[in-house]
C-alpha atoms as a PDB file:
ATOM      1  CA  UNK A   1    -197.308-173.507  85.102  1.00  0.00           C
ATOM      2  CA  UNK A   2    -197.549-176.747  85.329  1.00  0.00           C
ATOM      3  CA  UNK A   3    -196.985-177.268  81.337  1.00  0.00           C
ATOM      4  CA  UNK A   4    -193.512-176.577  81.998  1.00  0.00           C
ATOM      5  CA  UNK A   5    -193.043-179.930  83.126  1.00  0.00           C
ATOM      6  CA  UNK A   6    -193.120-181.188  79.565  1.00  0.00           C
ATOM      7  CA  UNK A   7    -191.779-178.379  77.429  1.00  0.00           C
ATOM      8  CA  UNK A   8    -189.203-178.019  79.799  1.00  0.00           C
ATOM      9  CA  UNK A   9    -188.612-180.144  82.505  1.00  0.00           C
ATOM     10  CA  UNK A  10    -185.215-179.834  84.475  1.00  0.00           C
ATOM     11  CA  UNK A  11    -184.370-183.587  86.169  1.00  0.00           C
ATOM     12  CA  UNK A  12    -181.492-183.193  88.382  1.00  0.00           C
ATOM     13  CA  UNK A  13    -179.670-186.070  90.025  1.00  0.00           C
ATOM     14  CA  UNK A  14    -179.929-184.402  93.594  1.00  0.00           C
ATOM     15  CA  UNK A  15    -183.837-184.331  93.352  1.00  0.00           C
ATOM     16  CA  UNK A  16    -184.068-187.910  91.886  1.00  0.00           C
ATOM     17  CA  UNK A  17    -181.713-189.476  94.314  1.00  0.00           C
ATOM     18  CA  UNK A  18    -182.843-187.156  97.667  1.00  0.00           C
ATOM     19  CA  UNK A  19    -186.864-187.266  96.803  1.00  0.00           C
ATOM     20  CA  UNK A  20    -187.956-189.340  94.338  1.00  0.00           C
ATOM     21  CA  UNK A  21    -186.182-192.055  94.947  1.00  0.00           C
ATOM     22  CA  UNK A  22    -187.034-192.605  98.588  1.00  0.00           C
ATOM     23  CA  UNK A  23    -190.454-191.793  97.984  1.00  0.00           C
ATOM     24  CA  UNK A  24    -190.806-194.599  95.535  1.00  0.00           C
ATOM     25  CA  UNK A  25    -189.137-196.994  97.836  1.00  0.00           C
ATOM     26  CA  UNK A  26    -191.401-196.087 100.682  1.00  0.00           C
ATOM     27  CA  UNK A  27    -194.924-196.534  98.180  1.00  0.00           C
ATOM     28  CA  UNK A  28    -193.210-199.667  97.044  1.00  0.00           C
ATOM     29  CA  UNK A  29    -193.051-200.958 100.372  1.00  0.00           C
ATOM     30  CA  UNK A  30    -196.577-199.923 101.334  1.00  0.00           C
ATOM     31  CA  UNK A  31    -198.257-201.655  98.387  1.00  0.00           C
ATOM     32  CA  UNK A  32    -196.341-205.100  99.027  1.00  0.00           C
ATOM     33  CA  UNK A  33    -197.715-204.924 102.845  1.00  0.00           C
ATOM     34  CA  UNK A  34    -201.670-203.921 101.561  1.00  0.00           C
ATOM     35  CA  UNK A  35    -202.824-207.345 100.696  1.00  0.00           C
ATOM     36  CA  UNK A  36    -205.699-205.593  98.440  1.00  0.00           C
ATOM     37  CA  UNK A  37    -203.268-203.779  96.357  1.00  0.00           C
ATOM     38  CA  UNK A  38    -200.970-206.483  95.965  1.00  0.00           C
ATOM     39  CA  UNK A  39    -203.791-208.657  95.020  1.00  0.00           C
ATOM     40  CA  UNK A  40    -204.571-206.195  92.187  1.00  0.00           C
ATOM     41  CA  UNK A  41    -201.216-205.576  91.194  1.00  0.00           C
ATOM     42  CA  UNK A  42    -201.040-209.628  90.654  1.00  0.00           C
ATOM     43  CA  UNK A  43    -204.446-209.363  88.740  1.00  0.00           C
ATOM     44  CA  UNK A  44    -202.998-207.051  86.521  1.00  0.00           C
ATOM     45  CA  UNK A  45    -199.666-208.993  85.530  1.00  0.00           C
ATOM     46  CA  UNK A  46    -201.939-212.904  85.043  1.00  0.00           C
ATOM     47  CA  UNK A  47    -204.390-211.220  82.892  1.00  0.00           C
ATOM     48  CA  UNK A  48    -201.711-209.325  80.516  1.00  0.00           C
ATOM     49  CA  UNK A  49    -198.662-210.267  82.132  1.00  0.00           C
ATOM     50  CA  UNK A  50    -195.973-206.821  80.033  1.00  0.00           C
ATOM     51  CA  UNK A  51    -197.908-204.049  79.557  1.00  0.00           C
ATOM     52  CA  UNK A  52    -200.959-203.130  81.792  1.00  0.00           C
ATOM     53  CA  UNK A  53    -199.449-206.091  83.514  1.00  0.00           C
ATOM     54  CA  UNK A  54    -196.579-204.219  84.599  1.00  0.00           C
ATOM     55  CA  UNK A  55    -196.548-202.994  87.953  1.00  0.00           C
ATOM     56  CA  UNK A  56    -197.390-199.608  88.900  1.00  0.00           C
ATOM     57  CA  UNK A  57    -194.102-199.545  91.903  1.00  0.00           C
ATOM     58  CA  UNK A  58    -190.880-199.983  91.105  1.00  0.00           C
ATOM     59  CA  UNK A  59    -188.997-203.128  92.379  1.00  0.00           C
ATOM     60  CA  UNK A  60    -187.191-202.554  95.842  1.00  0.00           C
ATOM     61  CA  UNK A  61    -183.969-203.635  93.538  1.00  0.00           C
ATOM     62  CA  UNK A  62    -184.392-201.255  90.671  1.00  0.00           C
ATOM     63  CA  UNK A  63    -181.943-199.737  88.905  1.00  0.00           C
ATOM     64  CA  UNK A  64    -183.205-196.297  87.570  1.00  0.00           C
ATOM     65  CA  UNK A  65    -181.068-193.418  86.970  1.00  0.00           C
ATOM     66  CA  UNK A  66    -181.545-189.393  85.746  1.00  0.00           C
ATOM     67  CA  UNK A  67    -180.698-190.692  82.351  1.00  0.00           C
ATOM     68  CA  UNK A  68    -183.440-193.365  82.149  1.00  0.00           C
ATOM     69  CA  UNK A  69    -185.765-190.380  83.243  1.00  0.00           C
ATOM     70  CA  UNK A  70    -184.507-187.997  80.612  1.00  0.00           C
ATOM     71  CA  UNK A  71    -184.940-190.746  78.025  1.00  0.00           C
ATOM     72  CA  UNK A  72    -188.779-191.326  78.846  1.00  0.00           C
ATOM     73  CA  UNK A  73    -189.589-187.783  79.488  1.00  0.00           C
ATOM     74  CA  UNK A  74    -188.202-187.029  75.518  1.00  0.00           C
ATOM     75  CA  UNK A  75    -190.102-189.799  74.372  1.00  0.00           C
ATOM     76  CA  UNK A  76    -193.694-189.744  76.306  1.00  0.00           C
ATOM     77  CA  UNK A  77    -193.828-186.123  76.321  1.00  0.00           C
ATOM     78  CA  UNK A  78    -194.859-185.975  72.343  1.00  0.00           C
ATOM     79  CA  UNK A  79    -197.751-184.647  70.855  1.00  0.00           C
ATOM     80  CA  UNK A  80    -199.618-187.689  69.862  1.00  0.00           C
ATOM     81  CA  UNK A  81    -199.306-188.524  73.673  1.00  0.00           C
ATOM     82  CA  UNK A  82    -201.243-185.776  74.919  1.00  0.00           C
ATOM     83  CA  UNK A  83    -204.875-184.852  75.341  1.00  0.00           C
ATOM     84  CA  UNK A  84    -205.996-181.582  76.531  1.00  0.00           C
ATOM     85  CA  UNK A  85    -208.894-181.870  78.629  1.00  0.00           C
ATOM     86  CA  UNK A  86    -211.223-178.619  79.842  1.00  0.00           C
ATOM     87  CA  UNK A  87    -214.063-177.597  81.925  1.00  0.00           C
ATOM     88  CA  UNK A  88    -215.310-174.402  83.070  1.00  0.00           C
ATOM     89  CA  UNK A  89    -213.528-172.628  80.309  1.00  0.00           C
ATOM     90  CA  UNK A  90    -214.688-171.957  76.977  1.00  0.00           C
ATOM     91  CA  UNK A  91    -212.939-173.779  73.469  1.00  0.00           C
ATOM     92  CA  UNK A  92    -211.087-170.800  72.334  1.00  0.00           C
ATOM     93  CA  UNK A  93    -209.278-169.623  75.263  1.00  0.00           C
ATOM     94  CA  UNK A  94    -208.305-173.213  75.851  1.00  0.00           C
ATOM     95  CA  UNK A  95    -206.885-173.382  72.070  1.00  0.00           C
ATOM     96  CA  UNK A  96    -205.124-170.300  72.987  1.00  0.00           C
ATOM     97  CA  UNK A  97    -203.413-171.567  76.294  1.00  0.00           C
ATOM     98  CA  UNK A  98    -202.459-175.021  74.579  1.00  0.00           C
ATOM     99  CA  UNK A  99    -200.804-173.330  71.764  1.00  0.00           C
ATOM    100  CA  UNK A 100    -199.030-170.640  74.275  1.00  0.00           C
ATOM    101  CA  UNK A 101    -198.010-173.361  76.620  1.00  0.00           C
ATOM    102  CA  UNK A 102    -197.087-176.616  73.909  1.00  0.00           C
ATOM    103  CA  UNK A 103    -197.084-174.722  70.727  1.00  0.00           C
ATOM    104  CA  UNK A 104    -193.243-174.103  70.646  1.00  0.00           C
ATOM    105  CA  UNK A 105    -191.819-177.114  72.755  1.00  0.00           C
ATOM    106  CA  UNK A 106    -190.569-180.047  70.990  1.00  0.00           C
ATOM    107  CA  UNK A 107    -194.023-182.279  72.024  1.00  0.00           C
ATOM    108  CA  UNK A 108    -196.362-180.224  69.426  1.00  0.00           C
ATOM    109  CA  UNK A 109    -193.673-181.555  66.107  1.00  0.00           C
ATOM    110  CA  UNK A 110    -192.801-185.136  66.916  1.00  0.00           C
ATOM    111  CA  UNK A 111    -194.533-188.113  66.829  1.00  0.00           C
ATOM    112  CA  UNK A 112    -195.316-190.593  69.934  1.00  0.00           C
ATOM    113  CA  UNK A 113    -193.683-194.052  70.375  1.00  0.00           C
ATOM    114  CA  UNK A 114    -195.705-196.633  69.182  1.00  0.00           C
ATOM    115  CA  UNK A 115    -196.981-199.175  71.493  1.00  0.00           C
ATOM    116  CA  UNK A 116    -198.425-202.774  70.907  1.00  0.00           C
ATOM    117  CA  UNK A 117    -202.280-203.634  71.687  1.00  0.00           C
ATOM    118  CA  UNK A 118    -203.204-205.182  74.890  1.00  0.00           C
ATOM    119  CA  UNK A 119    -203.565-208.921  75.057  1.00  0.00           C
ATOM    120  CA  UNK A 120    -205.635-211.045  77.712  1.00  0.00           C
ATOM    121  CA  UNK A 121    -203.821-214.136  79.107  1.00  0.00           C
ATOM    122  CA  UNK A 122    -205.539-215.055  82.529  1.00  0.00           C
ATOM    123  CA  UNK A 123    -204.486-217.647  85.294  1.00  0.00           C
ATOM    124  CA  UNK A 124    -203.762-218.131  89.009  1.00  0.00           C
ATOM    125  CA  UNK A 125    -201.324-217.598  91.816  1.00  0.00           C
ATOM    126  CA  UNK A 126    -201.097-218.189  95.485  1.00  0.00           C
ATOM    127  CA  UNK A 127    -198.754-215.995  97.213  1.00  0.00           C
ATOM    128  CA  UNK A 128    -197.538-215.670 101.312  1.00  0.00           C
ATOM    129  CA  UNK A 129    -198.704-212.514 102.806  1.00  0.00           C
ATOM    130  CA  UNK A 130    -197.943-211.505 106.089  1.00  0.00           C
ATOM    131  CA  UNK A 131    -200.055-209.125 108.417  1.00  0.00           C
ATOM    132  CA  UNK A 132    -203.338-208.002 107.291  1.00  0.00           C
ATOM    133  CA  UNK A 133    -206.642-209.863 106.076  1.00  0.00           C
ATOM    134  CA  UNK A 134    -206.796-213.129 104.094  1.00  0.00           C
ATOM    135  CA  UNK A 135    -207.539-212.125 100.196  1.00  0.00           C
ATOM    136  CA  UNK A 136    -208.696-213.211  96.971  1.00  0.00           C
ATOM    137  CA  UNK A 137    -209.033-211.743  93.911  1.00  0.00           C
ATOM    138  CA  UNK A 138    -211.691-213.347  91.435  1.00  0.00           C
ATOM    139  CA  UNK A 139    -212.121-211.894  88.120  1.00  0.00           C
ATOM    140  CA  UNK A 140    -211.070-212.434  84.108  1.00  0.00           C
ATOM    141  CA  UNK A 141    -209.997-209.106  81.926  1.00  0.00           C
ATOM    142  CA  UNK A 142    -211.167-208.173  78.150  1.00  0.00           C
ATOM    143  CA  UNK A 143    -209.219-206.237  75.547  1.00  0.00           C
ATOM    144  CA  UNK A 144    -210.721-203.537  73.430  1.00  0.00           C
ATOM    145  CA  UNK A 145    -213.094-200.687  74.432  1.00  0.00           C
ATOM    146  CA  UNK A 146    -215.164-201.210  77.609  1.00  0.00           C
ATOM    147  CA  UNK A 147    -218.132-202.726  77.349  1.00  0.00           C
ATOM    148  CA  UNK A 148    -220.710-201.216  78.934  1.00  0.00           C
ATOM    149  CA  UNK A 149    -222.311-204.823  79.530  1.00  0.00           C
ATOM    150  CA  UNK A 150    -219.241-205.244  82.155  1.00  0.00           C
ATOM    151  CA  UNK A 151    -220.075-201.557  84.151  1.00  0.00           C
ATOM    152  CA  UNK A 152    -223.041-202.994  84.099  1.00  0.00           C
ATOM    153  CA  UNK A 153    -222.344-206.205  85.721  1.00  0.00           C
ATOM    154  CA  UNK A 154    -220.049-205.147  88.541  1.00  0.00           C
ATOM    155  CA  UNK A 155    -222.818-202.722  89.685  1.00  0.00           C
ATOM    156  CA  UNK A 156    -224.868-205.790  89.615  1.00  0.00           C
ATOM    157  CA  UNK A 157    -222.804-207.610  92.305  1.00  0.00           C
ATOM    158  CA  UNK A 158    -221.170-204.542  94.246  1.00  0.00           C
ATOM    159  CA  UNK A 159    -222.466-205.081  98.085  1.00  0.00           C
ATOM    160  CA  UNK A 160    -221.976-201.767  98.645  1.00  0.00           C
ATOM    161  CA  UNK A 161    -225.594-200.068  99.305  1.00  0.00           C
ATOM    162  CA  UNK A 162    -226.420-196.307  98.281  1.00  0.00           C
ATOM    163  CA  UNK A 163    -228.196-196.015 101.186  1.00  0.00           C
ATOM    164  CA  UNK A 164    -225.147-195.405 104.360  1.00  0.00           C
ATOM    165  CA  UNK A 165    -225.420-198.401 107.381  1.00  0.00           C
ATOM    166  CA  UNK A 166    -227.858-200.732 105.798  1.00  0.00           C
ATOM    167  CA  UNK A 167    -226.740-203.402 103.352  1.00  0.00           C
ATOM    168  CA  UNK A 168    -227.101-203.670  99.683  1.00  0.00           C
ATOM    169  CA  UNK A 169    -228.873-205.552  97.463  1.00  0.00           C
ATOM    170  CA  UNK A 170    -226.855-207.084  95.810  1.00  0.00           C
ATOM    171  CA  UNK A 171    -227.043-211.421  95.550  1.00  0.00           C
ATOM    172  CA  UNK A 172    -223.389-211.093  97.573  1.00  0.00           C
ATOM    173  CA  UNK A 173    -224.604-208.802 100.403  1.00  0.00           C
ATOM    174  CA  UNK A 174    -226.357-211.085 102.452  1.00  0.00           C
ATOM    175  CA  UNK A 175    -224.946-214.380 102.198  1.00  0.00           C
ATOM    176  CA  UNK A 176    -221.171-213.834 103.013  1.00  0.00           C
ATOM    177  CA  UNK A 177    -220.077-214.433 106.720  1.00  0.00           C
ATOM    178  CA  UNK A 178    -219.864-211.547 109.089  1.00  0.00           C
ATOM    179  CA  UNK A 179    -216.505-210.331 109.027  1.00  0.00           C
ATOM    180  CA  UNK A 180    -216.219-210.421 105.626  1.00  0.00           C
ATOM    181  CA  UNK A 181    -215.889-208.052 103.041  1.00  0.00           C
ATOM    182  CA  UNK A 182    -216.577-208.323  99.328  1.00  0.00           C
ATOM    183  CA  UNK A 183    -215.401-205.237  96.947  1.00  0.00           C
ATOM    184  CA  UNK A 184    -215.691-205.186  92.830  1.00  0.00           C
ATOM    185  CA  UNK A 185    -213.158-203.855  90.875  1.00  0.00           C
ATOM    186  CA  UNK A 186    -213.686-202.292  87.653  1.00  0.00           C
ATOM    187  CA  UNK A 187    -210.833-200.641  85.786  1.00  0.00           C
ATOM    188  CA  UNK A 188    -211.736-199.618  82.041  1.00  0.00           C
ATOM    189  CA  UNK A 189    -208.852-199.416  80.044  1.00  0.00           C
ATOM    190  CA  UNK A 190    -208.178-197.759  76.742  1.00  0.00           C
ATOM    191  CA  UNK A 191    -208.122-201.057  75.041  1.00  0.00           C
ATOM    192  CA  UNK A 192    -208.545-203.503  77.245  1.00  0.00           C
ATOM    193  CA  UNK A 193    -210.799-203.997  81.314  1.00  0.00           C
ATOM    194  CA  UNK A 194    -210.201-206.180  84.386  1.00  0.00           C
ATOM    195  CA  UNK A 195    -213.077-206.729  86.217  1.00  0.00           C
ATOM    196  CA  UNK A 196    -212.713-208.737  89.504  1.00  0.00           C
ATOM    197  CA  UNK A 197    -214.402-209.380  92.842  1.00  0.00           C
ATOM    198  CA  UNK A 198    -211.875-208.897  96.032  1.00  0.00           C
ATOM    199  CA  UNK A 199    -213.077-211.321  98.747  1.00  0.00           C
ATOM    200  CA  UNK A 200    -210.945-210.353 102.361  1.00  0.00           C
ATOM    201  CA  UNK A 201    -212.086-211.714 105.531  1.00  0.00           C
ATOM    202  CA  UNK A 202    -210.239-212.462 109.175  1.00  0.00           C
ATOM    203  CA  UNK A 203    -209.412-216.351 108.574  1.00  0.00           C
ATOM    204  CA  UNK A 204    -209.083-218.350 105.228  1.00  0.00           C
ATOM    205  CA  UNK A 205    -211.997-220.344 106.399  1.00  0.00           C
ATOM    206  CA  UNK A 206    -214.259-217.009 106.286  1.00  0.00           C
ATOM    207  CA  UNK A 207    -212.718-215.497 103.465  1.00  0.00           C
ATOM    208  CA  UNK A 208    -212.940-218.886 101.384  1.00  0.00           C
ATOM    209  CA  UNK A 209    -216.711-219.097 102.481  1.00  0.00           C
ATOM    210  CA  UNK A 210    -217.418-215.517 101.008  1.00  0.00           C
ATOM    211  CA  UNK A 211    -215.318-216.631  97.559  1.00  0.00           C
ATOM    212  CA  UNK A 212    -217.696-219.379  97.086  1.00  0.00           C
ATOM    213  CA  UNK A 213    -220.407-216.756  97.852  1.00  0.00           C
ATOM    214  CA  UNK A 214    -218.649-214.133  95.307  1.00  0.00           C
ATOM    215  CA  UNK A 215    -217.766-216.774  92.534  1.00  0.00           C
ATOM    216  CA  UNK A 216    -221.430-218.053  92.186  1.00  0.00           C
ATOM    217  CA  UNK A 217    -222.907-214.460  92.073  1.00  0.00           C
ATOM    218  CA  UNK A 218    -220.141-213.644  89.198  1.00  0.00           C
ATOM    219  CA  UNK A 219    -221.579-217.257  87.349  1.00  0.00           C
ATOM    220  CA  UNK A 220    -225.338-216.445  87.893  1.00  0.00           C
ATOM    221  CA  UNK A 221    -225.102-212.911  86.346  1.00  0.00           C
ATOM    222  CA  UNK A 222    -222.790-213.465  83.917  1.00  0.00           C
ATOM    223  CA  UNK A 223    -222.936-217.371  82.394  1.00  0.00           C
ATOM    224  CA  UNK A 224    -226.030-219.000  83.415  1.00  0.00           C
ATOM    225  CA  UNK A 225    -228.080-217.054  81.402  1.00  0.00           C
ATOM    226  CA  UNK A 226    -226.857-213.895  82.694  1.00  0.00           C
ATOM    227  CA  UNK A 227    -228.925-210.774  83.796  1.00  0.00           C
ATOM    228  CA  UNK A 228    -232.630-210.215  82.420  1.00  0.00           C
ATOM    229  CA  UNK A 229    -235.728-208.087  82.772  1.00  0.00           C
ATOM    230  CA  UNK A 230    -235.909-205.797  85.921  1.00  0.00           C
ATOM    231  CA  UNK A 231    -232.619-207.103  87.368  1.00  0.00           C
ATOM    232  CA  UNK A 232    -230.921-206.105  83.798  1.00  0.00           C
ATOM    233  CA  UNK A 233    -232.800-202.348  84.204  1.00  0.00           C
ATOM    234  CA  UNK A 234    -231.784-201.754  87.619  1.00  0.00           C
ATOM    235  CA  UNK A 235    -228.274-202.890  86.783  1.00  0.00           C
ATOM    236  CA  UNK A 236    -228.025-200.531  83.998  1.00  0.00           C
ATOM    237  CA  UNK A 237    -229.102-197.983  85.939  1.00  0.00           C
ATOM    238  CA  UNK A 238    -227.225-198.253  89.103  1.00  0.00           C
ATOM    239  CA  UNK A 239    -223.828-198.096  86.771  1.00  0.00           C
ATOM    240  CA  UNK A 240    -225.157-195.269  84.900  1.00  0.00           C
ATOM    241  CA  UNK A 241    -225.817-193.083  88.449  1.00  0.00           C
ATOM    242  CA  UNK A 242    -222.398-194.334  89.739  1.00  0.00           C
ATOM    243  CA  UNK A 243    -220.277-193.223  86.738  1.00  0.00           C
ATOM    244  CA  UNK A 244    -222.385-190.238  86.967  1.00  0.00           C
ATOM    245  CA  UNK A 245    -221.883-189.190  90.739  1.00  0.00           C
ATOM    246  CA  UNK A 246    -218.153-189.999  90.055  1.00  0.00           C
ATOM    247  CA  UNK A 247    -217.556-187.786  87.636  1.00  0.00           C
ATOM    248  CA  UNK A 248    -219.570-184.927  89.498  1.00  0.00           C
ATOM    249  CA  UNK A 249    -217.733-185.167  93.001  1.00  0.00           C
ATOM    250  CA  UNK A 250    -214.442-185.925  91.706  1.00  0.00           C
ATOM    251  CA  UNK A 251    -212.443-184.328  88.844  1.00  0.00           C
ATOM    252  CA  UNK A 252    -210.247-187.169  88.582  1.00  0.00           C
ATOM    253  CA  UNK A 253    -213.067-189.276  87.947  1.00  0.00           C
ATOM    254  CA  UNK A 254    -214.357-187.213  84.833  1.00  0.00           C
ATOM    255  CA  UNK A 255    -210.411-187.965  83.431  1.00  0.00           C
ATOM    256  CA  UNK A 256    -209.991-191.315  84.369  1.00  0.00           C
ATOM    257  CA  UNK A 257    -214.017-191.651  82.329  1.00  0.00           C
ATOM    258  CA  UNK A 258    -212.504-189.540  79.219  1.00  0.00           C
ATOM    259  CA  UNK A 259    -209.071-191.695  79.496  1.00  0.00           C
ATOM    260  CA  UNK A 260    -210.561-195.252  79.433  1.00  0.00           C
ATOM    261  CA  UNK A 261    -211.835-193.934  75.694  1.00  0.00           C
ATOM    262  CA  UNK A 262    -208.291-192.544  74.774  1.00  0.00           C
ATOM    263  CA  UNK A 263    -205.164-194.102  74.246  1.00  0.00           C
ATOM    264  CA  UNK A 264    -202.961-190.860  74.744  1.00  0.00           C
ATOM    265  CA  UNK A 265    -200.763-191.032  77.768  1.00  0.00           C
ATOM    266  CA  UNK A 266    -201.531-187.561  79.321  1.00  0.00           C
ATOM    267  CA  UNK A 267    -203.973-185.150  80.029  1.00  0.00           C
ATOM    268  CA  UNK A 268    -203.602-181.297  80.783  1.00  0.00           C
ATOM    269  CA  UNK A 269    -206.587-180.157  82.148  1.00  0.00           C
ATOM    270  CA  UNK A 270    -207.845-176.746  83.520  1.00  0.00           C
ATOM    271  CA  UNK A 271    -210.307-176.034  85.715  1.00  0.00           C
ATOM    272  CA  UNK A 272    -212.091-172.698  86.476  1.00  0.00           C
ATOM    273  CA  UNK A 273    -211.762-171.574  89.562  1.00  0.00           C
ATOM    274  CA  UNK A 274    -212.165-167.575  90.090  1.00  0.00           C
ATOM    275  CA  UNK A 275    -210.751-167.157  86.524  1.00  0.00           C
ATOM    276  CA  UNK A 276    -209.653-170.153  84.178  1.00  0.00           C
ATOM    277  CA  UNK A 277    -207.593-170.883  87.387  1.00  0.00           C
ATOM    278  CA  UNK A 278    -204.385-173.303  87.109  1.00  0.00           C
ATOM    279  CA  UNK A 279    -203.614-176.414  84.696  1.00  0.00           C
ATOM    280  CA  UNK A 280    -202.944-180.066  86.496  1.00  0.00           C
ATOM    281  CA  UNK A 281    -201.439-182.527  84.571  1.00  0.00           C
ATOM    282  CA  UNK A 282    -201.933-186.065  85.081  1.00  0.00           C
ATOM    283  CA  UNK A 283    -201.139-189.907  83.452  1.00  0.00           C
ATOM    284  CA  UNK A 284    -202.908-192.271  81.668  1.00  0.00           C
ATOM    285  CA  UNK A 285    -202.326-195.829  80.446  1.00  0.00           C
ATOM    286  CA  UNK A 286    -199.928-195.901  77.948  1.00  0.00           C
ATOM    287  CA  UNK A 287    -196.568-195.208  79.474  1.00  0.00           C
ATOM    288  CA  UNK A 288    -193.941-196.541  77.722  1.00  0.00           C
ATOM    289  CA  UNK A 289    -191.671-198.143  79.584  1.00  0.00           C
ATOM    290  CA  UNK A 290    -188.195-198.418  79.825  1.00  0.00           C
ATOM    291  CA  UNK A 291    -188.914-202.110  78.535  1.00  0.00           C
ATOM    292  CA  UNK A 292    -190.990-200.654  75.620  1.00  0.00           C
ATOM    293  CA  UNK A 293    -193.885-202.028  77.152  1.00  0.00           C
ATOM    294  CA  UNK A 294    -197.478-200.136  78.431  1.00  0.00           C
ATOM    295  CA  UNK A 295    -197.905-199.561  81.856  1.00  0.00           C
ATOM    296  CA  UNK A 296    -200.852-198.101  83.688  1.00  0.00           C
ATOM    297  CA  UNK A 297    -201.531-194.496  84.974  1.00  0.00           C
END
């Protein structure tokens, strides 16, 4: 079972220098040539700069060893840092397989690592890319719980249209250049939320033209008097019917939803399948870092 990887995890030096290590190197190297991800990665660190700020790939230079794995396993892999999440299988067989898998292990008697709130700083960057569209990132971030006002809003703006090959109706939609693309990003946090707009396009000129287009949609709905009436009702509703078909197509959708509300760092959940079928485990927020910092899932 997959539990096993907390109450007793084996780390071996082979397996961290022959897999993991490689692996990490090669996602590291992806994300710095995917101008959207890098883009969001430097969204992350100017809004909150340690914590969520911290990057979610390890620096092509870092120095990580078994040890500094051992050392975060012991102290992430404590009770007050895990949730147990279940669906498709009823409260008391789920109590049952907890206590059977974590009741014993050292996570179900000590306490987690505390961890500092989140705090919102903001700013700008230009960076050099090389290869790949022209990109911007417009947006601000919020600490505490999500607000449901902000859901609301980048439904509001999101060109993408429910219906497939015809645009959207959102005020971006038809006014940026062909060629142009205009995505928004909402990532609800346990106690904090970047919201953002990423503008990519062929040329600077293009992408700079659909910016100008993004940034005055983002001030219309959300400072000059913001969104009102029917605009406000079919906002609401179009981010109620996306977080809704998200969490009904995609299992990892219905934990990231649960997650944004938590502030424990993992979640064991089970799924029926023919029976109560197999446990998955996966990450959210709150890692503590070797830095004794947050980082994100």
């Amino acid at each position: 079972m997959l539990t096993s990887f907390i109450t007793s995890a084996k780390f071996t030096r082979h397996e961290f220098e022959e897999y993991v290590l490689p692996l990490v190197e090669a996602e590291s190297l992806s994300a710095l040539t995917n101008p959207a991800t890098r883009a969001i990665e430097l969204a992350h660190s100017l809004a909150f700069r340690s914590g969520l700020g911290s990057s979610l790939f390890a620096s092509p230079n870092n120095h990580l060893y078994t040890e500094d794995v051992k050392a975060f396993a012991a102290s992430a892999f404590q009770k007050g840092n895990i949730a147990v999440l279940g669906a498709g299988i009823d409260q008391t067989t789920l109590s049952k397989l907890v206590a059977n898998s974590l009741g014993s292990s050292s996570a179900a008697t000590t306490t987690a690592p505390s961890t500092p709130p989140t705090s919102y700083f903001g700013g700008e960057t230009r960076v050099e890319a090389h290869g790949g569209p022209q990109t911007i990132f417009i947006g601000f971030g919020a600490t505490g719980s999500s607000a449901p006002e902000i859901a609301a809003l980048s439904a509001h703006l999101s060109p993408q249209s429910a219906i497939k090959w015809s645009r959207g109706q959102s005020p971006i939609a038809a006014k940026i250049p062909h060629g142009t693309s205009v995505q928004t990003v909402f990532l609800p946090y346990s106690d904090a939320t970047l919201f953002g707009l990423l503008v990519q396009g062929p040329t600077g000129e293009s992408t700079k033209e659909a910016g100008k287009v993004a940034v005055k949609a983002l001030k219309d709905s959300a400072v000059s008097g913001g969104l009102k009436g029917e605009e406000l009702k079919k906002a609401v509703a179009k981010a109620k019917f996306a977080a809704a078909s998200a969490i009904e197509s995609d299992r990892d959708a219905m934990v990231t939803a649960l997650g944004s509300k938590a502030s424990n760092i993992f979640f064991i959940y089970y799924f029926s399948a023919d029976k109560f079928s197999y446990p998955c485990i996966r990450s959210w927020r709150a890692l503590k870092c070797p830095s004794n910092q947050h980082c994100r899932h």
